[in-house]
N, C-alpha and C. Protein backbone atom coordinates (compact mmCIF):
# COMPACT_ATOMS: atom_id res chain seq x y z
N UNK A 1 7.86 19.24 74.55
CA UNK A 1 7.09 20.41 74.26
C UNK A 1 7.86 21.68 74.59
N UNK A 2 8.94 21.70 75.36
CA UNK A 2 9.54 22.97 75.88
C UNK A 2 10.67 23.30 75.08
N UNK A 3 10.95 22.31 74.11
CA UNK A 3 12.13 22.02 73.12
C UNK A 3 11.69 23.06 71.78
N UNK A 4 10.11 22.65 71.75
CA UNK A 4 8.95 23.14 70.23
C UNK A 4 9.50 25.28 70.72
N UNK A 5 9.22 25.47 72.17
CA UNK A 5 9.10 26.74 72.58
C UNK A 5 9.83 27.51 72.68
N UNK A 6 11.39 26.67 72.17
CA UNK A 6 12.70 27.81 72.62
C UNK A 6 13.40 27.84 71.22
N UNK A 7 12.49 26.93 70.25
CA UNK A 7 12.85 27.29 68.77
C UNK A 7 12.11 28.43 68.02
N UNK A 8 12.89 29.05 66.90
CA UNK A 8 11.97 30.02 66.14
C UNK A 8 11.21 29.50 65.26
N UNK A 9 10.27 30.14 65.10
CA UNK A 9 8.98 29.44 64.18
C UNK A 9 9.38 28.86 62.59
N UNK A 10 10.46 29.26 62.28
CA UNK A 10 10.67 28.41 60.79
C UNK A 10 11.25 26.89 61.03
N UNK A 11 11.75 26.55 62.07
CA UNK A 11 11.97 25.28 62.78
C UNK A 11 10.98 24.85 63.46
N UNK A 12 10.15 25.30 64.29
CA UNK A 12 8.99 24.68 64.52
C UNK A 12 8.31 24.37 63.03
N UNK A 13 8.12 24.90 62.13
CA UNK A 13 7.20 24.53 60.87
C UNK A 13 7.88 23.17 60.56
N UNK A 14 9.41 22.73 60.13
CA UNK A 14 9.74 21.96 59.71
C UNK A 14 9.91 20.41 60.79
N UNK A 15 10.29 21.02 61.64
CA UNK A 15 10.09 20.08 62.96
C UNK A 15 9.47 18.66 63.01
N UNK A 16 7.99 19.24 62.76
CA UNK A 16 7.12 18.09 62.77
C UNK A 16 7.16 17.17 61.88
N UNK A 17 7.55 17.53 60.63
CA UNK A 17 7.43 16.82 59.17
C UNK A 17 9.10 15.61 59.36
N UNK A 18 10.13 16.12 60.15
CA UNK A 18 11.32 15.17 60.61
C UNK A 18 12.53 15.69 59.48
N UNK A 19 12.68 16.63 59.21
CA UNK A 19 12.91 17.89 58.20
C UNK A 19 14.31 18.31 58.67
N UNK A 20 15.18 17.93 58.70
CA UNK A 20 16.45 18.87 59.79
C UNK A 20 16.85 19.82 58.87
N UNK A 21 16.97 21.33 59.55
CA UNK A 21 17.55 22.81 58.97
C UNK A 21 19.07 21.97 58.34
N UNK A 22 19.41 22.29 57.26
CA UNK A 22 20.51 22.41 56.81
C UNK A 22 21.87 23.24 56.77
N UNK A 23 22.52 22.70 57.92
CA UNK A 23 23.32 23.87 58.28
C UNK A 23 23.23 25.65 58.20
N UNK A 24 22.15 25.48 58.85
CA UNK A 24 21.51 27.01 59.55
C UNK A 24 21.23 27.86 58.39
N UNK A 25 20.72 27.12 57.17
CA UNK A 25 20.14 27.79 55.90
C UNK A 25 19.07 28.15 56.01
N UNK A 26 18.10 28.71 55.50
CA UNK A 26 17.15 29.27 55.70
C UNK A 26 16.30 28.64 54.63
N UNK A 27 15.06 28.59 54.75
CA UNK A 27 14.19 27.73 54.08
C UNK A 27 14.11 28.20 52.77
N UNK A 28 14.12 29.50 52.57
CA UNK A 28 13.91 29.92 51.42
C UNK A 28 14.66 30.29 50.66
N UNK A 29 16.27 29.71 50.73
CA UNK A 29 17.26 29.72 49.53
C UNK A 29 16.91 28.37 49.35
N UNK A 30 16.72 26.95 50.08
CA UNK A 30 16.42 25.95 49.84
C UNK A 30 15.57 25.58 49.11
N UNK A 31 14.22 26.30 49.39
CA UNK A 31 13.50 26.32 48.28
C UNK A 31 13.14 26.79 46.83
N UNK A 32 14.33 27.71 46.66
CA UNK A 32 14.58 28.64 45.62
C UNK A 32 15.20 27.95 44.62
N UNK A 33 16.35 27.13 45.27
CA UNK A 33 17.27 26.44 44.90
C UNK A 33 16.72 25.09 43.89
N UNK A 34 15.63 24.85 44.94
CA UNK A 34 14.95 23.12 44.55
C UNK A 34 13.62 23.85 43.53
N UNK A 35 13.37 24.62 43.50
CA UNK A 35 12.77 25.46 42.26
C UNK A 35 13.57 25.55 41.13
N UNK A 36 14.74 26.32 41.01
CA UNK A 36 15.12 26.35 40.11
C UNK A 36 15.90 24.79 39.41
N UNK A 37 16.36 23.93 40.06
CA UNK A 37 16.31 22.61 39.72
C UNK A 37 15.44 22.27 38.72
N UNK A 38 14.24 22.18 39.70
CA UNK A 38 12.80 21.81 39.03
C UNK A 38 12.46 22.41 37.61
N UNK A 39 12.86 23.75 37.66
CA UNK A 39 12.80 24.68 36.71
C UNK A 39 13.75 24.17 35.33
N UNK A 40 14.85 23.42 35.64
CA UNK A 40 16.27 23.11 35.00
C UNK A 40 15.75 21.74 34.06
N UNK A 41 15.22 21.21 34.83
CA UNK A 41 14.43 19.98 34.40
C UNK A 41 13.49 19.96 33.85
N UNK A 42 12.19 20.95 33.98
CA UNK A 42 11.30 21.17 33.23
C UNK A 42 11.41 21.25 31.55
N UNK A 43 12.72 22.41 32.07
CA UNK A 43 12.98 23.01 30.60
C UNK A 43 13.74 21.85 29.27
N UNK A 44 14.49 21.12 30.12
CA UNK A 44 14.74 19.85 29.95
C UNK A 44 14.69 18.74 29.01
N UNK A 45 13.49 18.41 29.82
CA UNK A 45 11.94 17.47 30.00
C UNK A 45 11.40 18.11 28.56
N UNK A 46 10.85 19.36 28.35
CA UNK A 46 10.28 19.71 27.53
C UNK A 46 11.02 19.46 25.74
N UNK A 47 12.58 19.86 26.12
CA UNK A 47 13.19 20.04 24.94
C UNK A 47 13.23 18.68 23.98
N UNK A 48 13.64 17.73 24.93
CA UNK A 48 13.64 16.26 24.75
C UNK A 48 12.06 15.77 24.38
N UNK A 49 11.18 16.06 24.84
CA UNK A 49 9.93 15.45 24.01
C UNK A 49 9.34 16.28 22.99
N UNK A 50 9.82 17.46 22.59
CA UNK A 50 9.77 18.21 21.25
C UNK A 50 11.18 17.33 20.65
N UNK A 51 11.64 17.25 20.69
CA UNK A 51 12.82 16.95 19.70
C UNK A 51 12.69 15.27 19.40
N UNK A 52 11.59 14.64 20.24
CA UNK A 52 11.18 13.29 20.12
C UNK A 52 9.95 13.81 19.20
N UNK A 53 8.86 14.06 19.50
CA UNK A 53 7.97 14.56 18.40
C UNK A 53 8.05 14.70 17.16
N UNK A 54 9.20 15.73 16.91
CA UNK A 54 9.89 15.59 15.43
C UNK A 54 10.19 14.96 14.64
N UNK A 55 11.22 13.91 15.53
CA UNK A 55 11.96 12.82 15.39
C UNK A 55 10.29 12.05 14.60
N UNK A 56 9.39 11.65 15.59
CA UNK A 56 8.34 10.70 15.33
C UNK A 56 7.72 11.53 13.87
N UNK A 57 7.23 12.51 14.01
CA UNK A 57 6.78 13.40 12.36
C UNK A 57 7.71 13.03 11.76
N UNK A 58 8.89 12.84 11.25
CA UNK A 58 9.98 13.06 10.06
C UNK A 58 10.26 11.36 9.53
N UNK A 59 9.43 10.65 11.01
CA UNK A 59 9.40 9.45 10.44
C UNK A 59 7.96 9.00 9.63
N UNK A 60 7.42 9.24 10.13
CA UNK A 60 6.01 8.89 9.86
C UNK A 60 5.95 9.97 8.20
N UNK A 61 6.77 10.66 8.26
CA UNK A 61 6.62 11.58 6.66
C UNK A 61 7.18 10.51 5.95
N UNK A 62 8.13 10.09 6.26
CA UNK A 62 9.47 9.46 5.54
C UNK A 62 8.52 7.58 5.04
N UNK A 63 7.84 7.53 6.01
CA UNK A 63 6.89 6.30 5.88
C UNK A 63 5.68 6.58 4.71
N UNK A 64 5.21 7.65 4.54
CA UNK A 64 4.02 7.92 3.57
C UNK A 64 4.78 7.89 2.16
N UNK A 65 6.02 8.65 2.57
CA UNK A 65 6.87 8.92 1.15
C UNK A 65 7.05 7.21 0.79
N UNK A 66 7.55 6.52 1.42
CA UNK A 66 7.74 5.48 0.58
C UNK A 66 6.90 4.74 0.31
N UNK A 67 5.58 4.35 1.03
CA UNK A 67 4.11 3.87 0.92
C UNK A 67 3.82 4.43 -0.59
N UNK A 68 4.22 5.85 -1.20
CA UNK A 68 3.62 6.15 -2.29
C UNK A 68 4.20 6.23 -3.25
N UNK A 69 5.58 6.04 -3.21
CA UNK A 69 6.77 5.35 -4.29
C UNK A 69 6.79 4.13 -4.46
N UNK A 70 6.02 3.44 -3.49
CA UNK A 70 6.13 2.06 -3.61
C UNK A 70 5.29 1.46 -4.68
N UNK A 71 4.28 1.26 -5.14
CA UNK A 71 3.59 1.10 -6.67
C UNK A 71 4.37 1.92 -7.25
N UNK A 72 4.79 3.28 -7.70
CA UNK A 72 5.32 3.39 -8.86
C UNK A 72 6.60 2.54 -9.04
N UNK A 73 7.73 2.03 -8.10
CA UNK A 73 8.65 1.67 -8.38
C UNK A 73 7.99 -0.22 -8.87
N UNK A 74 6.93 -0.63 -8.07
CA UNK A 74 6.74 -2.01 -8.45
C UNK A 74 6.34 -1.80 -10.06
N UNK A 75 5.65 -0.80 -10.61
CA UNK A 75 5.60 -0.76 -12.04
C UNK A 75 6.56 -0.37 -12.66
N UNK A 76 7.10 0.13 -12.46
CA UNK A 76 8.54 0.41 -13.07
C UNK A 76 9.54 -0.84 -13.31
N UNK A 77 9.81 -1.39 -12.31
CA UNK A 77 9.91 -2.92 -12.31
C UNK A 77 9.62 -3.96 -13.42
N UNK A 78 8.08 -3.65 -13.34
CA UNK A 78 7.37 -4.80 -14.48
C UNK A 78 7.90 -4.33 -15.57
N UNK A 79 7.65 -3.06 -15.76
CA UNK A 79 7.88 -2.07 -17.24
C UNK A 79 9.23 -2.87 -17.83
N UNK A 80 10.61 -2.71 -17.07
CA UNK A 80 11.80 -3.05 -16.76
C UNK A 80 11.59 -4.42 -17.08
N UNK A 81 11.05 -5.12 -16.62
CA UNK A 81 10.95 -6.85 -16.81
C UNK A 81 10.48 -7.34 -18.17
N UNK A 82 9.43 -6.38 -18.59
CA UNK A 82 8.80 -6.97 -20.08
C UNK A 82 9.77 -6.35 -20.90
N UNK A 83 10.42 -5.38 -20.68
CA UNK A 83 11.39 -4.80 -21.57
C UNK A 83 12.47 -5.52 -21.86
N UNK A 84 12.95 -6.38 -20.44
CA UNK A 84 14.32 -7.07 -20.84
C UNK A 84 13.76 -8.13 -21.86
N UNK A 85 12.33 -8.64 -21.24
CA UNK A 85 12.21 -10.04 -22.29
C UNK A 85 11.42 -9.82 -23.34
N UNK A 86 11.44 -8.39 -23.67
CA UNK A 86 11.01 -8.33 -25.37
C UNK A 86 13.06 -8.66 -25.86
N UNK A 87 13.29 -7.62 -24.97
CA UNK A 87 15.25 -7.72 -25.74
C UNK A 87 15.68 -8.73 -25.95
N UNK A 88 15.65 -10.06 -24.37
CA UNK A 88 16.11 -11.56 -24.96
C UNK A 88 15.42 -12.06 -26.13
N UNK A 89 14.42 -11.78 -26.47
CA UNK A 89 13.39 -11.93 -27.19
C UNK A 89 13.90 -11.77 -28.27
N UNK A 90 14.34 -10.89 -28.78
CA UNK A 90 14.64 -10.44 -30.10
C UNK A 90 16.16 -10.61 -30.59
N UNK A 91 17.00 -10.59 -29.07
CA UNK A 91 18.58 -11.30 -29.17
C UNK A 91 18.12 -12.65 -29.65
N UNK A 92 17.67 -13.88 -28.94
CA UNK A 92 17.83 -14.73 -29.56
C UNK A 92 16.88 -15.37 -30.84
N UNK A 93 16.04 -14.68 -31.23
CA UNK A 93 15.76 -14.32 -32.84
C UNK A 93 16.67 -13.62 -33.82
N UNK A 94 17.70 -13.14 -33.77
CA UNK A 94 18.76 -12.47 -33.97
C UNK A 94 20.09 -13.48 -34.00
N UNK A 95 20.26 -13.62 -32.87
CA UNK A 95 20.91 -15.03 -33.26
C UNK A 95 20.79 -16.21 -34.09
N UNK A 96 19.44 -16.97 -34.16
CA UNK A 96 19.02 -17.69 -34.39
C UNK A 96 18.58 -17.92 -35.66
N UNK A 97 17.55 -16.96 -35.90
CA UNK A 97 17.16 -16.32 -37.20
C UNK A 97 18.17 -15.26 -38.40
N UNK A 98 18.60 -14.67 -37.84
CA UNK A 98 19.63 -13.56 -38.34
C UNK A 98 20.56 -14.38 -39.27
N UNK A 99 21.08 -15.10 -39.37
CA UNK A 99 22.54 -15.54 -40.07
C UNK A 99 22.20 -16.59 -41.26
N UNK A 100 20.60 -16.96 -40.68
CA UNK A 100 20.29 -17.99 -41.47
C UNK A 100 19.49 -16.89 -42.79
N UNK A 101 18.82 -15.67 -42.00
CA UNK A 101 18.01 -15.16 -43.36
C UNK A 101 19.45 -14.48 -44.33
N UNK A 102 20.21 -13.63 -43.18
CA UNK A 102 21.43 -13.10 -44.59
C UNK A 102 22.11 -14.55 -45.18
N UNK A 103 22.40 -15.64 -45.09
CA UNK A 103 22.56 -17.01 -46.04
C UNK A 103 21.50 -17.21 -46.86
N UNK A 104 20.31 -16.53 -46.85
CA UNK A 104 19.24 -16.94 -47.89
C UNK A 104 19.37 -15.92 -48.63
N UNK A 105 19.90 -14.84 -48.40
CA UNK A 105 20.33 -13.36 -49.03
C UNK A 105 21.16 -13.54 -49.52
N UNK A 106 22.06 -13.82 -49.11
CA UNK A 106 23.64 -14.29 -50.40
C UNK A 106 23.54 -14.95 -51.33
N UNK A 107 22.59 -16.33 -50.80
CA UNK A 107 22.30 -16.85 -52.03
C UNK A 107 21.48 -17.20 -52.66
N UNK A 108 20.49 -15.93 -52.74
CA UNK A 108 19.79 -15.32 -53.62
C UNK A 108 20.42 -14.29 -54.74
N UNK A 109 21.09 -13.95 -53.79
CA UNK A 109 21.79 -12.39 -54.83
C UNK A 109 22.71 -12.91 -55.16
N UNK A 110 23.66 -14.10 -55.03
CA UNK A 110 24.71 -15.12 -55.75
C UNK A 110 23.56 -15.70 -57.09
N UNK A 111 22.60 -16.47 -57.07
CA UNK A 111 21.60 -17.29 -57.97
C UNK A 111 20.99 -16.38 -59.17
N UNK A 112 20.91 -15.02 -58.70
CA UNK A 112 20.08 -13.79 -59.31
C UNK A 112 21.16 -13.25 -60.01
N UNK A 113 22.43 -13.41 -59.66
CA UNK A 113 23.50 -12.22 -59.83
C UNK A 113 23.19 -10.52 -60.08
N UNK A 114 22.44 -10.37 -58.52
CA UNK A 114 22.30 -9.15 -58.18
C UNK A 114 22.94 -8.92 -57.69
N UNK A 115 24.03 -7.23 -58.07
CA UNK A 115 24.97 -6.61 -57.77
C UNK A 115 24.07 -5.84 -56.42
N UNK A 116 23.04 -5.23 -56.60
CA UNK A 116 23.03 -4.47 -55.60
C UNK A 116 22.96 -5.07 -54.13
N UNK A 117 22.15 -6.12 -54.04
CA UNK A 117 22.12 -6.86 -53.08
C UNK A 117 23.66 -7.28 -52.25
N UNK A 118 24.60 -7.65 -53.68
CA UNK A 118 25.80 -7.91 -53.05
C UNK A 118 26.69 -6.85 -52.62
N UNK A 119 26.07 -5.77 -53.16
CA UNK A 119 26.80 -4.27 -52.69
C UNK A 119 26.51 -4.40 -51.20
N UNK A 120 25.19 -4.59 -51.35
CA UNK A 120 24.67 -4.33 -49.46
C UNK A 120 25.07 -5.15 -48.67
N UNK A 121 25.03 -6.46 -49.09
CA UNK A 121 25.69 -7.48 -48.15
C UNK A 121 27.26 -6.90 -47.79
N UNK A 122 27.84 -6.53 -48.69
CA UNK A 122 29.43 -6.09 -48.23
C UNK A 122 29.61 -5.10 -47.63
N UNK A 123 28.85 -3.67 -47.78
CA UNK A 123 28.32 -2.44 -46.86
C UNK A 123 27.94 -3.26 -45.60
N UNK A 124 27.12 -4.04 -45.13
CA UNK A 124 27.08 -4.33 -43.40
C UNK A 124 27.96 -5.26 -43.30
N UNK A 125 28.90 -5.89 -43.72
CA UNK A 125 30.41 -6.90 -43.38
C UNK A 125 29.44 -7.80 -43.33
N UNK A 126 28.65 -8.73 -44.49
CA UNK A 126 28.81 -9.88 -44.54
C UNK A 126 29.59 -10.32 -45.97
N UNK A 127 29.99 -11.65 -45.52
CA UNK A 127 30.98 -12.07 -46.85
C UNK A 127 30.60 -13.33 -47.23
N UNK A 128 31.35 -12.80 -48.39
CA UNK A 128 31.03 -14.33 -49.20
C UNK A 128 31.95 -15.52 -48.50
N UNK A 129 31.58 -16.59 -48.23
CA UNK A 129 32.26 -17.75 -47.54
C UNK A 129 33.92 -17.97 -48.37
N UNK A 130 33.00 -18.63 -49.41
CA UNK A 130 34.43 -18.86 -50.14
C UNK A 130 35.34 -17.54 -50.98
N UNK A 131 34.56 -16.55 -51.04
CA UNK A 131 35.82 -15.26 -51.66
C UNK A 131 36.29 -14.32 -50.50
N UNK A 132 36.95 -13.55 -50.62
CA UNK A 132 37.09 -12.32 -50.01
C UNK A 132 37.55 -12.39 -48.68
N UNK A 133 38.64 -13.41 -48.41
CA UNK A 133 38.88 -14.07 -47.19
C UNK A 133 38.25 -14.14 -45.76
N UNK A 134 36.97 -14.75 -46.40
CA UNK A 134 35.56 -14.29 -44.84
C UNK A 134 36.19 -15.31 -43.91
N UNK A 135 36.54 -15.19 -43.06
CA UNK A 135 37.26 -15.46 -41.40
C UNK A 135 36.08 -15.72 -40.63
N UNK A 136 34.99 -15.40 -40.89
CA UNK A 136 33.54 -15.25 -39.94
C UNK A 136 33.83 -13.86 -39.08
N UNK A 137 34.74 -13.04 -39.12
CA UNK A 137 34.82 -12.27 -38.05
C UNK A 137 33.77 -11.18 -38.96
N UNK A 138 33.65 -9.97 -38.21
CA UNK A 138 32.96 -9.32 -38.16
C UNK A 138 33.01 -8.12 -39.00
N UNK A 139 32.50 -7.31 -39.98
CA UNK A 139 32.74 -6.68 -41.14
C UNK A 139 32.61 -5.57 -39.93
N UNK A 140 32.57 -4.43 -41.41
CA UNK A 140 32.70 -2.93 -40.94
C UNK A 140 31.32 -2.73 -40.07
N UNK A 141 30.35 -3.29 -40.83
CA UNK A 141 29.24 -2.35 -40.47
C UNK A 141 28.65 -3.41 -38.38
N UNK A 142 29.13 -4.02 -38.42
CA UNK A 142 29.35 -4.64 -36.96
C UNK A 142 28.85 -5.90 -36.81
N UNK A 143 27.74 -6.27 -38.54
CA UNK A 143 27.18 -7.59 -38.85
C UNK A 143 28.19 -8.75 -38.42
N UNK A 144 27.70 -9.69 -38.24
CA UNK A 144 28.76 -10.98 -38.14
C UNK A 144 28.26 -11.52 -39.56
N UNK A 145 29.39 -11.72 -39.64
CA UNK A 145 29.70 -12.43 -41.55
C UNK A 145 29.12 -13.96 -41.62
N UNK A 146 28.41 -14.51 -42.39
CA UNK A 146 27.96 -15.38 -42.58
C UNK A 146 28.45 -16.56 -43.31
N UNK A 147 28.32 -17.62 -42.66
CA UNK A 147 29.39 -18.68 -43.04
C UNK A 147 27.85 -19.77 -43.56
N UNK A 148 29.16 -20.80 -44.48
CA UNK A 148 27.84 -21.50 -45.45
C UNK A 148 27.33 -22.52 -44.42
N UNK A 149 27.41 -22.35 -43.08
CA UNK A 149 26.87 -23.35 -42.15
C UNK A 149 25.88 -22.98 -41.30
N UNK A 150 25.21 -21.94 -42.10
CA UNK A 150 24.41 -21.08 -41.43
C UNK A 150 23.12 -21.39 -41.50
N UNK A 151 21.55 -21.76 -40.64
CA UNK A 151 20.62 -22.90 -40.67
C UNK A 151 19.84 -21.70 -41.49
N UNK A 152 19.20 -23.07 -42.55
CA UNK A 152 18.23 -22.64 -43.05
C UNK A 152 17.11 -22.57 -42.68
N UNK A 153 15.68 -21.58 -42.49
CA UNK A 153 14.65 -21.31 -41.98
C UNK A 153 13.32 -21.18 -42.86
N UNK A 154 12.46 -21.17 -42.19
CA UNK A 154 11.18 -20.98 -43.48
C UNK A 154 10.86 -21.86 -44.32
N UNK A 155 10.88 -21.72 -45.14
CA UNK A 155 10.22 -22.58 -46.33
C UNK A 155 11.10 -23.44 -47.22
């Protein structure tokens, strides 16, 4: 108790709590100090959970955006899908069909001896098998030339 009486009262305050003065500093740069810390951190603390906030908004935007592109692109898709298989569709009717109807065209307009027909057949590069040295390759107009082995269809 006679120890409490020959100290000055800003050491008696801290005393009791088991607090030791810090090399004969005074309480209140110490506390100024551990304020502005606090202060350092606050500001901190704050910047980092605004800049997390954001972060979470720009996702959650970025999530609606694609939630609502998402049906248009699945129809777009289908659109895309019936489109290719009208095209195979009509490639291999084209193939298939194609060489056999211009062979019913040649020789029709060979049987008829219609010039105009045979005008047209030679305007899209199909040829006559046996004249005009038909190779099967491919005339001007980008037709593939029709050879007499070409299936007959229809009727």
């Amino acid at each position: 108790m006679w120890l409490v009486k020959l100290m000055p009262s800003s050491e008696k305050r801290l005393q009791p709590f088991g607090i030791p003065l810090l090399c004969g500093m005074k309480i209140s740069y110490i506390s100024t100090g551990l304020a502005a810390v606090t202060a350092v951190l606050c500001c901190r603390y704050y910047f980092v959970v605004s800049e997390n906030a954001r972060i979470r908004v720009e996702g959650v935007e970025f999530q609606q955006l694609t939630e609502t592109l998402q049906p248009q692109l699945l129809e777009k898709r289908q659109r895309l899908q019936a489109q290719q298989e009208r095209l195979n569709k009509g490639s291999a009717i084209s193939q298939t069909i194609g060489p056999a109807v211009l062979a019913d065209i040649r020789a029709a307009s060979e049987k008829n001896n219609n010039l105009k027909l045979k005008e047209l057949l030679v305007k899209y590069g199909v040829r006559e098998v046996g004249g005009g040295g038909g190779t099967g390759s491919q005339g001007e107009g980008g037709a593939p030339a029709v050879q007499g082995s070409a299936k007959k269809g229809g009727n």
